[in-house]
N, C-alpha and C. Protein backbone atom coordinates (compact mmCIF):
# COMPACT_ATOMS: atom_id res chain seq x y z
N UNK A 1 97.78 105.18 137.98
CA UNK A 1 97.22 104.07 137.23
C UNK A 1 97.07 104.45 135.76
N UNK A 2 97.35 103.39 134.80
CA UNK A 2 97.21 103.70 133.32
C UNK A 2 95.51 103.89 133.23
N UNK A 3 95.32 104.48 132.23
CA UNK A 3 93.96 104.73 131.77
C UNK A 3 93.77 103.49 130.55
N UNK A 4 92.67 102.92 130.96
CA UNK A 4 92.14 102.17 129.34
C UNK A 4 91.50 102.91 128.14
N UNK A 5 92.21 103.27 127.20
CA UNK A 5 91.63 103.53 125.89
C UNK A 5 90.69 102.85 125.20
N UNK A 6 89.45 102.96 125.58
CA UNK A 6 88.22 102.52 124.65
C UNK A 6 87.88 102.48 123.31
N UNK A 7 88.79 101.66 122.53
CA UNK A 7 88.59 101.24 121.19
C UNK A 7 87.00 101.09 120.70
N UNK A 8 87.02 102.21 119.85
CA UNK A 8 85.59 102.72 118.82
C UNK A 8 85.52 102.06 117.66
N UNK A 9 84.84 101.47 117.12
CA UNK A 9 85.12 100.99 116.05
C UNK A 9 84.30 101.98 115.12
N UNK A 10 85.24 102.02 113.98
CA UNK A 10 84.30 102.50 112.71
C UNK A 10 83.52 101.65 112.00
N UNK A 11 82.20 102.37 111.47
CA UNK A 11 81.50 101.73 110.49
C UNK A 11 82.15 101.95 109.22
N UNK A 12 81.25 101.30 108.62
CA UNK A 12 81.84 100.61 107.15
C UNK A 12 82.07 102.14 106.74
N UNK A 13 81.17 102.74 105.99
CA UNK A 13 81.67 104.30 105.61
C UNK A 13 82.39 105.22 106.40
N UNK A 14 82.99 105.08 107.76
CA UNK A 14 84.09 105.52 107.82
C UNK A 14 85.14 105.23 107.42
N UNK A 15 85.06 103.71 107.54
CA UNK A 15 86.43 103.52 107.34
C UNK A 15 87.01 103.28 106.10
N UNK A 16 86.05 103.37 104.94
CA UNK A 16 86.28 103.25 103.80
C UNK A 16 86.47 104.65 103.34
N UNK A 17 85.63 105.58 103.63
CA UNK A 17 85.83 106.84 103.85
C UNK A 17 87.53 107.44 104.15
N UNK A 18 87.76 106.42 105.06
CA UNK A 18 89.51 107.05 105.65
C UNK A 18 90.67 106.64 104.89
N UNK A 19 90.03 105.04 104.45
CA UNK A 19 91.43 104.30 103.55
C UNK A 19 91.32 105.12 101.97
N UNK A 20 90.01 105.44 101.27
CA UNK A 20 90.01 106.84 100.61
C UNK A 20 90.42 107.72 100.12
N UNK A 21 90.46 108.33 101.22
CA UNK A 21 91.65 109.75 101.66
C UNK A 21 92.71 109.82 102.66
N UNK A 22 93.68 108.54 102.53
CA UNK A 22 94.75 108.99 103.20
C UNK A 22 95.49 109.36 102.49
N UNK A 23 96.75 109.82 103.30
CA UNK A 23 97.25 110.75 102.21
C UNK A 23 98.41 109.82 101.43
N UNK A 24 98.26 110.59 99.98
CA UNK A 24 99.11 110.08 99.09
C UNK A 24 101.00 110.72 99.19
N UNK A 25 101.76 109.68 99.33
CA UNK A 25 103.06 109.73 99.56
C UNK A 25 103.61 109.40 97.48
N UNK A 26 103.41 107.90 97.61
CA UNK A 26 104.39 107.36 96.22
C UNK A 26 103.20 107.13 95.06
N UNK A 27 103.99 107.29 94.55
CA UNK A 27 102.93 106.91 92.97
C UNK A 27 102.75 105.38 92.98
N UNK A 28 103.25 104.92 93.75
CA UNK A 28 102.66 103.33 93.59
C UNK A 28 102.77 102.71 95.03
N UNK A 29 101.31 102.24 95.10
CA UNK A 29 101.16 101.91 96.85
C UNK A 29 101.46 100.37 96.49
N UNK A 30 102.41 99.20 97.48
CA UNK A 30 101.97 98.16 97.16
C UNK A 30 102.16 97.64 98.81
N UNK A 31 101.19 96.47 98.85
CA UNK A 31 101.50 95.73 100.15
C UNK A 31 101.09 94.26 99.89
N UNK A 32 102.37 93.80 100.71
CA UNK A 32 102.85 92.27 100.36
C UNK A 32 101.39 91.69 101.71
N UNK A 33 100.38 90.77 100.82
CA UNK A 33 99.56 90.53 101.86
C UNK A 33 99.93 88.61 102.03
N UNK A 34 99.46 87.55 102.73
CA UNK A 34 99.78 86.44 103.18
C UNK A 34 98.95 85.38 102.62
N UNK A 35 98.50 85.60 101.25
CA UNK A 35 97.64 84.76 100.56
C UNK A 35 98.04 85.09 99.15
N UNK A 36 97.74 84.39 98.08
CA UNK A 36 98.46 84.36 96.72
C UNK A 36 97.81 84.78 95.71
N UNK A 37 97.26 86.29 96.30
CA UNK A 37 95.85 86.82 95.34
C UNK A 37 96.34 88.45 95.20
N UNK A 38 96.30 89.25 94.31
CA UNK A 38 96.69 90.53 94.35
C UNK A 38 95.25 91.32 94.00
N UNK A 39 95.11 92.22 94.31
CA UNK A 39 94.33 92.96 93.82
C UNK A 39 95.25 94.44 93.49
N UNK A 40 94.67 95.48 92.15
CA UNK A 40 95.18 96.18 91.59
C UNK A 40 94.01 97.55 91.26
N UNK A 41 94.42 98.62 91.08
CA UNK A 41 93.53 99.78 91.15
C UNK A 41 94.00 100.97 90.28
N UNK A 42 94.72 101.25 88.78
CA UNK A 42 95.64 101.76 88.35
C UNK A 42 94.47 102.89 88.02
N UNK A 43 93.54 102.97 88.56
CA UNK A 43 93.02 104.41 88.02
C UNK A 43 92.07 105.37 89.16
N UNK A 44 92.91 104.95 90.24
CA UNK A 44 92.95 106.18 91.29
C UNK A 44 92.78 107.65 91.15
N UNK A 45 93.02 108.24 90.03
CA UNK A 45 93.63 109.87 89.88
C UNK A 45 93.09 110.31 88.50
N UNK A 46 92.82 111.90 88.45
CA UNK A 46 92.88 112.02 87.15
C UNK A 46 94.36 112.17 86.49
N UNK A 47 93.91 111.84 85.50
CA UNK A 47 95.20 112.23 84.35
C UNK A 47 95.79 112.34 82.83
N UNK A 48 96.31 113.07 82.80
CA UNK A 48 96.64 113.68 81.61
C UNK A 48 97.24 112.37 80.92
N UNK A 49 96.80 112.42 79.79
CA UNK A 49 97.34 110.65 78.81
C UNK A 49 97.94 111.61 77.94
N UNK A 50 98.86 110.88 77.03
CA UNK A 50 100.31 111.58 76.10
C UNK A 50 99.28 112.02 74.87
N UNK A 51 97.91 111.76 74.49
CA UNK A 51 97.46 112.09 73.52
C UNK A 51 96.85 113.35 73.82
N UNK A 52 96.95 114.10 75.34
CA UNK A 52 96.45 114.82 75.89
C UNK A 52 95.05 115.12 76.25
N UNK A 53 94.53 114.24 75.91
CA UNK A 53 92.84 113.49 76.66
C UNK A 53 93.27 113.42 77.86
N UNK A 54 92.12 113.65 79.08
CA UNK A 54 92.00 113.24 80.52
C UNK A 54 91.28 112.17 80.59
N UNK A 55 92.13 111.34 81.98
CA UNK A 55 91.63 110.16 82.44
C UNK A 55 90.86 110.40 83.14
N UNK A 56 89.69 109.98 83.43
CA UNK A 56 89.14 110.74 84.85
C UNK A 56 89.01 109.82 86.37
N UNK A 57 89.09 110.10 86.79
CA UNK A 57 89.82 109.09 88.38
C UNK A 57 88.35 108.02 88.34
N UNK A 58 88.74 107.12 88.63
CA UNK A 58 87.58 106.42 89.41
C UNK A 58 87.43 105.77 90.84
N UNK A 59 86.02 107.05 91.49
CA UNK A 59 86.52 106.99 92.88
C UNK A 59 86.16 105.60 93.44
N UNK A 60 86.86 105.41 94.60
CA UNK A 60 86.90 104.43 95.65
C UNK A 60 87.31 102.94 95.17
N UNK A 61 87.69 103.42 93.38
CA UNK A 61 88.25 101.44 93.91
C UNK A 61 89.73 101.67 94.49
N UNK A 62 90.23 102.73 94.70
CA UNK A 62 91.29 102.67 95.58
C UNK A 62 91.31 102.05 97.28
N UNK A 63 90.04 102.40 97.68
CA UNK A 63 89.16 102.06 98.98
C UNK A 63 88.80 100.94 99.04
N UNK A 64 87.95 100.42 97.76
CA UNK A 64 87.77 99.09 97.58
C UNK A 64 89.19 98.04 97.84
N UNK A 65 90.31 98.11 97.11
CA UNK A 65 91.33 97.49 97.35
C UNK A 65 92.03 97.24 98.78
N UNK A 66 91.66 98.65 98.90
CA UNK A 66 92.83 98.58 100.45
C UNK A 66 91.73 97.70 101.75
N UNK A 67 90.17 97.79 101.49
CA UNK A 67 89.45 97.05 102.36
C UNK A 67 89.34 95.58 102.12
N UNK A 68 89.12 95.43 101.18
CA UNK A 68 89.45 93.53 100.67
C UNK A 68 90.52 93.10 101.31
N UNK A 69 91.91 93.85 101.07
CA UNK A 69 93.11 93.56 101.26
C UNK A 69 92.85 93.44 102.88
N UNK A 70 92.74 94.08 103.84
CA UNK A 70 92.66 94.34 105.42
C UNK A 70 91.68 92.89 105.36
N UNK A 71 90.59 92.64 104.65
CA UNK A 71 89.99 91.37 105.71
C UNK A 71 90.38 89.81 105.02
N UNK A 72 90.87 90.33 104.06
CA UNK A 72 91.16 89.04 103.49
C UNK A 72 93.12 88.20 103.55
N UNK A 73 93.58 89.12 103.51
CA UNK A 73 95.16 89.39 103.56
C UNK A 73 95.68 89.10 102.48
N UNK A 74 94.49 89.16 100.90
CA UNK A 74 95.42 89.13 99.70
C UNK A 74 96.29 90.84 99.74
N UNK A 75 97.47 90.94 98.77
CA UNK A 75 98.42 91.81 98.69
C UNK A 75 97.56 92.82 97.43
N UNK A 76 98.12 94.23 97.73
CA UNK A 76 97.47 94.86 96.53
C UNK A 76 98.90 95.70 96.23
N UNK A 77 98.37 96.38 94.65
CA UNK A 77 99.43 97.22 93.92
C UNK A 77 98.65 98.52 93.62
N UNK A 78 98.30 99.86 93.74
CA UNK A 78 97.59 101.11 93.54
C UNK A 78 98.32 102.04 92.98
N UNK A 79 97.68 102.60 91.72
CA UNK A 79 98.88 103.28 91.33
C UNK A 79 97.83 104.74 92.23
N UNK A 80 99.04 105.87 92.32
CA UNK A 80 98.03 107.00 92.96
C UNK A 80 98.16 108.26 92.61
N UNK A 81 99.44 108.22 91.27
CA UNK A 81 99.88 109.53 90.93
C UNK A 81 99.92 109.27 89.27
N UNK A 82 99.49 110.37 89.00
CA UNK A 82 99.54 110.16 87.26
C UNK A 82 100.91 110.26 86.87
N UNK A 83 101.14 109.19 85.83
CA UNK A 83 102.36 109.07 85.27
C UNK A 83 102.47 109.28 83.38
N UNK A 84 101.59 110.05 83.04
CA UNK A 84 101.22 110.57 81.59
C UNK A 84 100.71 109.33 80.82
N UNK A 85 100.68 108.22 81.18
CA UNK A 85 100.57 106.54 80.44
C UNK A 85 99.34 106.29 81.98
N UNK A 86 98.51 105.86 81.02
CA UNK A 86 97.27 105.02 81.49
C UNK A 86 97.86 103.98 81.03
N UNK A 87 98.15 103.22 82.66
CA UNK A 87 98.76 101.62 83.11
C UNK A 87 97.96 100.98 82.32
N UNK A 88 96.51 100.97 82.13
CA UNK A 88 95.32 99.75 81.13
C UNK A 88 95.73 99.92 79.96
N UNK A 89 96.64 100.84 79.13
CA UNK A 89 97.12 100.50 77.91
C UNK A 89 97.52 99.73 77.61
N UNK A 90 97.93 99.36 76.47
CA UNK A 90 98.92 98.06 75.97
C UNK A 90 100.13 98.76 76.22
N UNK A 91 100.56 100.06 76.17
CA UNK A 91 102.28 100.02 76.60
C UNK A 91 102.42 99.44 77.35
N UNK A 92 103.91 99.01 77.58
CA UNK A 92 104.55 98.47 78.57
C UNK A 92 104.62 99.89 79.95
N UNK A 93 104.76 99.76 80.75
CA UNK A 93 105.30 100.77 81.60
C UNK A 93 105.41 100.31 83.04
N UNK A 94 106.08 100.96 83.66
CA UNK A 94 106.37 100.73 85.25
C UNK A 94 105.22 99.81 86.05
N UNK A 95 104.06 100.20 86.21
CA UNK A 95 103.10 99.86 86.62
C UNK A 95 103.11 98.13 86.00
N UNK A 96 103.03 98.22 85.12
CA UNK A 96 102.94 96.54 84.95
C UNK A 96 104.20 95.68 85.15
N UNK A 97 105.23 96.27 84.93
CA UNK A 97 106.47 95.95 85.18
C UNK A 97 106.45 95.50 86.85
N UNK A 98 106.50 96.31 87.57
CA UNK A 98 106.12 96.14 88.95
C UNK A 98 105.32 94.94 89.50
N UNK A 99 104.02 94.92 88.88
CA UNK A 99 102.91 93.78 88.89
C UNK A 99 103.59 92.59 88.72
N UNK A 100 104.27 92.49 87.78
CA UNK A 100 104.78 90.87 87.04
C UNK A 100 105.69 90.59 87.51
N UNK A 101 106.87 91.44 88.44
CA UNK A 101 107.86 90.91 88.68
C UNK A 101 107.45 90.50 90.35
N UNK A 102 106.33 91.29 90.98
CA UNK A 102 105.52 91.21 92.25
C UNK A 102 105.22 89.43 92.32
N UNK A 103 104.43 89.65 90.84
CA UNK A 103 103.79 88.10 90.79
C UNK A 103 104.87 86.74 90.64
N UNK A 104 105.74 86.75 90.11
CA UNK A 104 106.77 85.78 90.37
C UNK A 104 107.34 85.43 90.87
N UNK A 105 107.61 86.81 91.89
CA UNK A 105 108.14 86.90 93.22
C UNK A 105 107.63 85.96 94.21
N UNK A 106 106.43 86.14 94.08
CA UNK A 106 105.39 85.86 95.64
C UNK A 106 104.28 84.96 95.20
N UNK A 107 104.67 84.55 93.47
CA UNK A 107 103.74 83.00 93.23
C UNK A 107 102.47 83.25 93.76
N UNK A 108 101.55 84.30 92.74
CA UNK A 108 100.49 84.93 93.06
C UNK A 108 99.83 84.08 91.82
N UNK A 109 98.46 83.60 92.53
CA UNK A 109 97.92 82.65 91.32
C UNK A 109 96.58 83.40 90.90
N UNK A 110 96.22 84.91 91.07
CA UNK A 110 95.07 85.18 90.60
C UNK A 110 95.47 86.57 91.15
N UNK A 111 94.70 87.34 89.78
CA UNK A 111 94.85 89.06 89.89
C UNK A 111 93.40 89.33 89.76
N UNK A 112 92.96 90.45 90.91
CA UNK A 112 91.65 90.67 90.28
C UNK A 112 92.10 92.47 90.06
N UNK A 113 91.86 92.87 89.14
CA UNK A 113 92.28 94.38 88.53
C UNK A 113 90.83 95.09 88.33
N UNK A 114 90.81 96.00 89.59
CA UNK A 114 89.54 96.62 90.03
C UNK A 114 89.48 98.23 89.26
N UNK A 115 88.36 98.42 88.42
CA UNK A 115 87.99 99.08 87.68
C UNK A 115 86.95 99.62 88.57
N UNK A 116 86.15 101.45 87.64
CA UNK A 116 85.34 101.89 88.07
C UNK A 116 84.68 102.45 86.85
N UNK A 117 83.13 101.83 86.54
CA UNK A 117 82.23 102.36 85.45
C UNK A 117 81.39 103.19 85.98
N UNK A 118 80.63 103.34 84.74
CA UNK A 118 79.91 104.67 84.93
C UNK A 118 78.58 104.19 85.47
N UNK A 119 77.83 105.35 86.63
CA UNK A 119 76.54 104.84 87.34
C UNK A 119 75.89 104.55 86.10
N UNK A 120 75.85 104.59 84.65
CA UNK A 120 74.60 104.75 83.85
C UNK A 120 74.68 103.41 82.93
N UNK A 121 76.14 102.61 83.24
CA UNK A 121 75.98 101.75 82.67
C UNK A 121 74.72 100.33 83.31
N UNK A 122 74.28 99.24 82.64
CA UNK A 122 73.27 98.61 82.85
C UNK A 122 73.79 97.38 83.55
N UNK A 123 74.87 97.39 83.53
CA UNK A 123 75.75 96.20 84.64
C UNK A 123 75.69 96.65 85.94
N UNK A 124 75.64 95.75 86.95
CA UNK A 124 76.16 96.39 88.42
C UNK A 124 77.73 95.97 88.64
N UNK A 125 78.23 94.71 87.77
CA UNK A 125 79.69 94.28 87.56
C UNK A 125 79.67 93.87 86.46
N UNK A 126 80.84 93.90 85.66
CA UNK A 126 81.36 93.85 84.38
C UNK A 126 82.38 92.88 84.47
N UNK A 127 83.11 91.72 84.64
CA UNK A 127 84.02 90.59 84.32
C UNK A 127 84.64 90.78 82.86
N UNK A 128 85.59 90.78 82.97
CA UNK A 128 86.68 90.84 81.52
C UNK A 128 87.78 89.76 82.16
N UNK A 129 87.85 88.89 80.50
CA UNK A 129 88.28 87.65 80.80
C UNK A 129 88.99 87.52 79.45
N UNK A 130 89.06 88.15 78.72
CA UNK A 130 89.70 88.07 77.05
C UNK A 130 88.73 87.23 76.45
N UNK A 131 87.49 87.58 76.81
CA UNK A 131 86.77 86.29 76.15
C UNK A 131 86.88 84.67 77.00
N UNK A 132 87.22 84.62 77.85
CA UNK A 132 87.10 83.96 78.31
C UNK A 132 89.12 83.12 78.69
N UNK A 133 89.54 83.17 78.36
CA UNK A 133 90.78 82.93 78.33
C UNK A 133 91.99 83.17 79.61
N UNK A 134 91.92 84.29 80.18
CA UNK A 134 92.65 84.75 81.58
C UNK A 134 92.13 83.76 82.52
N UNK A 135 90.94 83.19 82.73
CA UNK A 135 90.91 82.50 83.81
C UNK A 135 90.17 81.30 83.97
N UNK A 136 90.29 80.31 84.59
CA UNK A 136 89.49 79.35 84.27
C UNK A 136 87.38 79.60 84.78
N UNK A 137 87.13 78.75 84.29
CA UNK A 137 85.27 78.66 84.04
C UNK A 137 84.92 78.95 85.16
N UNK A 138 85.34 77.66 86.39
CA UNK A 138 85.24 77.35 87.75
C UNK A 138 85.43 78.74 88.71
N UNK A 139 86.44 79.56 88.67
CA UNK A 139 86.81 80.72 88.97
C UNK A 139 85.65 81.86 88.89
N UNK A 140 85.42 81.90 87.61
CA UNK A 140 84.26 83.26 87.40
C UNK A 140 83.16 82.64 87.83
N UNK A 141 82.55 81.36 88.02
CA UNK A 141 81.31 80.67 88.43
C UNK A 141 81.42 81.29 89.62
N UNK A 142 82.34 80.67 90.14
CA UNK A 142 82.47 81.31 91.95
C UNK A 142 82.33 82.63 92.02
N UNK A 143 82.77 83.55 91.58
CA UNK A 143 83.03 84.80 91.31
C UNK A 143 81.10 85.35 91.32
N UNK A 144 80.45 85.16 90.39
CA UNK A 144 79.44 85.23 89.96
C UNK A 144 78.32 85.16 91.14
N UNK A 145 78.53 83.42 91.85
CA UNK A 145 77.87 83.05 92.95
C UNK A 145 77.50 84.21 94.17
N UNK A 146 79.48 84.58 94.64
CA UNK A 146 79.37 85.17 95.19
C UNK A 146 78.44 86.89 95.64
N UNK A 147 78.57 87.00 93.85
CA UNK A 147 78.02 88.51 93.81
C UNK A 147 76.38 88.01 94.09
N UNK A 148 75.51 87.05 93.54
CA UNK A 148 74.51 86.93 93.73
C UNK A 148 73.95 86.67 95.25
N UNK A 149 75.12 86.01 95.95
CA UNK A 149 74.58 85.82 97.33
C UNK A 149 74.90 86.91 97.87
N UNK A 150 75.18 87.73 97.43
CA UNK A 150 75.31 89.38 98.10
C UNK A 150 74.24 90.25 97.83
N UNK A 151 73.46 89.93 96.77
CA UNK A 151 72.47 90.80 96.03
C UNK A 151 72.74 91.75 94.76
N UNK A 152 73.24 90.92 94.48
CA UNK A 152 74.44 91.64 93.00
C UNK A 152 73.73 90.98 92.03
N UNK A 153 72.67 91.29 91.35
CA UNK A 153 72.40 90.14 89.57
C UNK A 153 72.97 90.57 88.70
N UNK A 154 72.66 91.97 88.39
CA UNK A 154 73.71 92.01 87.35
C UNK A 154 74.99 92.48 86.86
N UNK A 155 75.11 90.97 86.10
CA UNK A 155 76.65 90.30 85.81
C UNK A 155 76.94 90.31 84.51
N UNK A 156 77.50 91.10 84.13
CA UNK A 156 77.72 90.99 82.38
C UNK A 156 79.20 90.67 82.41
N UNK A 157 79.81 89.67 81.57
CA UNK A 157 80.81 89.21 80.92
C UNK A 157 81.12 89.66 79.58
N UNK A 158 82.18 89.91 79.71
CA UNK A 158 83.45 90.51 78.27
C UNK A 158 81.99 91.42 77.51
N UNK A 159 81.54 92.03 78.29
CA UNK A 159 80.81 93.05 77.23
C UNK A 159 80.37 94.03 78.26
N UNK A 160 80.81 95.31 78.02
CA UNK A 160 81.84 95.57 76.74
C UNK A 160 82.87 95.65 76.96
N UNK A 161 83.59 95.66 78.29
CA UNK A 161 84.89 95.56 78.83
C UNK A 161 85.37 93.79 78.95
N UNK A 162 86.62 93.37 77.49
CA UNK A 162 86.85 92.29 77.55
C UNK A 162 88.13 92.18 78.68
N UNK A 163 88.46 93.35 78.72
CA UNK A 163 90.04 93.27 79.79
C UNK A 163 91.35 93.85 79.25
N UNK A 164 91.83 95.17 79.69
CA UNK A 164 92.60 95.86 79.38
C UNK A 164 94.45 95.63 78.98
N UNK A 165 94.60 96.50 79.44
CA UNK A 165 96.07 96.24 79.03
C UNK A 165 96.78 95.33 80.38
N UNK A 166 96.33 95.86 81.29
CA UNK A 166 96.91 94.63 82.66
C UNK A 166 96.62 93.66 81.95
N UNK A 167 95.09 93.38 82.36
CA UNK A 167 95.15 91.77 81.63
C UNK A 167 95.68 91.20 80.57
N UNK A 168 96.09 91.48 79.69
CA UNK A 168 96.18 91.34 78.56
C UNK A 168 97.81 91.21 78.80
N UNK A 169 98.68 91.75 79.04
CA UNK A 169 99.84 91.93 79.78
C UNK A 169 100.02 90.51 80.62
N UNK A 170 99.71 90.64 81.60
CA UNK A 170 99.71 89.44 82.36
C UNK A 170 99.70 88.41 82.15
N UNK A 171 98.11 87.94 81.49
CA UNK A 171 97.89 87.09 80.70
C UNK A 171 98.74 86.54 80.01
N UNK A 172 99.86 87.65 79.11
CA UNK A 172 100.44 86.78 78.75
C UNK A 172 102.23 86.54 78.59
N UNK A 173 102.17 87.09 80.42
CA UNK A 173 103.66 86.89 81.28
C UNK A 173 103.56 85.92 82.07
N UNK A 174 102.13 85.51 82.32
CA UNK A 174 102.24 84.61 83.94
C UNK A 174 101.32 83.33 83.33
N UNK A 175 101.00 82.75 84.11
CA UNK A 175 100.19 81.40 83.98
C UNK A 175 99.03 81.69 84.88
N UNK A 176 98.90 83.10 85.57
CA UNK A 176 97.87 82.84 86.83
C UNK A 176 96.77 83.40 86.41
N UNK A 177 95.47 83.10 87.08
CA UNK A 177 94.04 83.80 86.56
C UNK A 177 94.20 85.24 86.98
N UNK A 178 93.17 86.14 85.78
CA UNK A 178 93.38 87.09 85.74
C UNK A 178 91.60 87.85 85.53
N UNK A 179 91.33 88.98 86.20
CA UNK A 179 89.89 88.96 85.66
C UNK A 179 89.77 90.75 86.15
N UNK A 180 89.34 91.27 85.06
CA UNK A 180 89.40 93.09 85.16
C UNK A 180 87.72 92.61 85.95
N UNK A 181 87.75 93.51 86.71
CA UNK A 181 86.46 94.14 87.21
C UNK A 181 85.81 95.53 86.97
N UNK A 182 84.99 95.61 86.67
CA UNK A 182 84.33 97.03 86.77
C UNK A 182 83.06 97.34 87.27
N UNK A 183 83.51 98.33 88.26
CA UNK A 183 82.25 98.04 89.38
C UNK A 183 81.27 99.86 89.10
N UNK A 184 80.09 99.31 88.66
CA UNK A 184 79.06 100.63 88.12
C UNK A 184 79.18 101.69 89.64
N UNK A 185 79.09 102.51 88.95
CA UNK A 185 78.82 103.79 90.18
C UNK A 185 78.40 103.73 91.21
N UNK A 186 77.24 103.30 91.05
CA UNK A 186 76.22 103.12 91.99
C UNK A 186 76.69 101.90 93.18
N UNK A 187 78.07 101.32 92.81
CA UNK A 187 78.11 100.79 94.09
C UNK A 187 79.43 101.44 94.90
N UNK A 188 80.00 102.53 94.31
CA UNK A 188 81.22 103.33 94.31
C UNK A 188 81.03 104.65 95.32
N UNK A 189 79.66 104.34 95.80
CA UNK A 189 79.03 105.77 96.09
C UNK A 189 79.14 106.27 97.63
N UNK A 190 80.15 106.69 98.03
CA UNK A 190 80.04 107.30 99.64
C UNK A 190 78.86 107.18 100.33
N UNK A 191 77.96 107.92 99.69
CA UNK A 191 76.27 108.45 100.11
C UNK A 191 75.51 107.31 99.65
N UNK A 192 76.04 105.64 99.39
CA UNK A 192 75.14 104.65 99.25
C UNK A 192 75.98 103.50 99.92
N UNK A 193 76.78 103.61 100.91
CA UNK A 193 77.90 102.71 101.36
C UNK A 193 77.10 101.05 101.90
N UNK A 194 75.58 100.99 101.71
CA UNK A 194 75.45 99.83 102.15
C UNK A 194 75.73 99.22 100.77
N UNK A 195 75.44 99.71 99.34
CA UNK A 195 75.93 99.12 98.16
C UNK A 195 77.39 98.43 98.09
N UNK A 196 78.04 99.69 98.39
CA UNK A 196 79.64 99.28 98.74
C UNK A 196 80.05 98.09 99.68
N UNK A 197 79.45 98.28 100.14
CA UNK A 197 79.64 97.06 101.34
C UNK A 197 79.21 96.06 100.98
N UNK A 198 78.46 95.45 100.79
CA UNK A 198 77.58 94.40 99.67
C UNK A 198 78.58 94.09 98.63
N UNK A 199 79.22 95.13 97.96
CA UNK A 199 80.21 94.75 97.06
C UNK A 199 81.58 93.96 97.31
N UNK A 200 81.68 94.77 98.23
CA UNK A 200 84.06 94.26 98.98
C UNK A 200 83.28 92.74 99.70
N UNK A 201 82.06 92.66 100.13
CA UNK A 201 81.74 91.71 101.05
C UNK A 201 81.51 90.25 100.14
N UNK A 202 80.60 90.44 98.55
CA UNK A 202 81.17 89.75 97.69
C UNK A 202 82.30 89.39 96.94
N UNK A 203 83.16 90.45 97.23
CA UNK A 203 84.74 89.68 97.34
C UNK A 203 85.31 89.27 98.08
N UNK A 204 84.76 89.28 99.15
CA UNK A 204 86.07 88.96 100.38
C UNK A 204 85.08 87.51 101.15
N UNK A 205 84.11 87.36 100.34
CA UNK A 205 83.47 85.86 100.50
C UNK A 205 84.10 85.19 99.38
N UNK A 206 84.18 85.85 97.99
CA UNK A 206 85.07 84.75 96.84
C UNK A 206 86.61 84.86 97.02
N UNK A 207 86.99 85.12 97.61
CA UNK A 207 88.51 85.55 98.07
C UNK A 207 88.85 84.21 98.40
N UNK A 208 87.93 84.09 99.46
CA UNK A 208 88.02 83.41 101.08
C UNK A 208 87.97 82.06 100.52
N UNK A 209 87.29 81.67 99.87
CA UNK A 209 86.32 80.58 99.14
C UNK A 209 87.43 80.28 97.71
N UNK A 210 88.20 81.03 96.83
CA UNK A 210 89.58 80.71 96.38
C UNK A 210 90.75 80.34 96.84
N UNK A 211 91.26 80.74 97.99
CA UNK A 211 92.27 80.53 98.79
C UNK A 211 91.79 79.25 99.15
N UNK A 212 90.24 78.72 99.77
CA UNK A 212 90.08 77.22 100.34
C UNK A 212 90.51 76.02 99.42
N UNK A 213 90.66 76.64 98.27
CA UNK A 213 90.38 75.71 97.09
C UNK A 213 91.55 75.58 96.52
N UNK A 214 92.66 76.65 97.35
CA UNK A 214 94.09 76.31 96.49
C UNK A 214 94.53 74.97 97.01
């Protein structure tokens, strides 16, 4: 007789814990997900920039991405290997190249480009919008809602992060909404994963709640 394998489920910090640290193969992870939303993570790693300054990795929005992506089925792009060019520049380079030709491809009407700040900043999320311009009003309202019905207040807009070189890029290759995120430490934190969770869970309620509305 076959044996039944008793499926365990992981809790939230495992399994965010695992998507994390799996192991890195290509310098650019992407997966085609079944909804018209990308999410993006270009600062996975440390790395050496051509002016020879270090980037310094910012942990788990790599984790963050790949868990949104699993409950929601928007598609993501991760970069995971340093390529001497920090993708948030204004150069052009692979990384955005990739993104834009992704997005035309697969008629993606909203990028959210997931950042990681510092625990000491006074935001718990940061929205960059060019000033308001990448995306429409209605969009970040929702956006906003969501974080508050999670327990998220504070929400600072285009200050001081108005939106990098993705956005800025994008913005102005595509027609679709576009909105940098930057999520403070303190919700980035292994050893505070109900924060974390609270966080992907306010996205993957405004996700859910964008897609209804396409």
């Amino acid at each position: 007789k076959l044996r039944k394998v008793r499926k365990v489920n992981m809790t939230f910090k495992e399994e965010i814990d695992k998507l994390e640290n799996a192991k890195i193969e290509n310098t650019y992870l992407i997966k085609k997900g079944s909804i018209p939303i990308i999410l993006t993570a270009p600062h996975t790693m440390k790395q050496r920039k051509k002016d020879g300054s270090i980037k310094l990795n910012e942990p788990f929005t790599k984790a963050i991405a790949k868990y949104v992506s699993n409950k929601t089925g928007c598609s993501y792009l991760i970069k995971q290997r340093a390529t001497k060019i920090d993708s948030n520049w204004e150069e052009v380079d692979d990384f955005k190249l990739l993104l834009e030709r992704f997005i035309h491809e697969h008629e993606v009407k909203l990028l959210i480009d997931i950042h990681g700040a510092s625990s000491r900043r006074e935001f718990d999320v940061e929205l960059g919008t060019l000033n308001n311009l990448s995306v429409r009003h209605s969009t970040i309202k929702s956006l906003r809602n969501a974080f508050f019905e999670s327990g998220i207040y504070e929400i600072a807009l285009n200050n001081p992060f108005k939106g990098g070189g993705i956005t800025k890029y994008i913005f102005g290759k595509t027609e679709i909404d576009v909105i940098q995120i930057e999520i403070n430490g303190k919700y980035r934190n292994i050893n505070n994963a109900e924060n974390m969770e609270r966080l992907c869970n306010a996205l993957i309620k405004f996700i859910r709640k964008y897609v209804s509305n396409c």
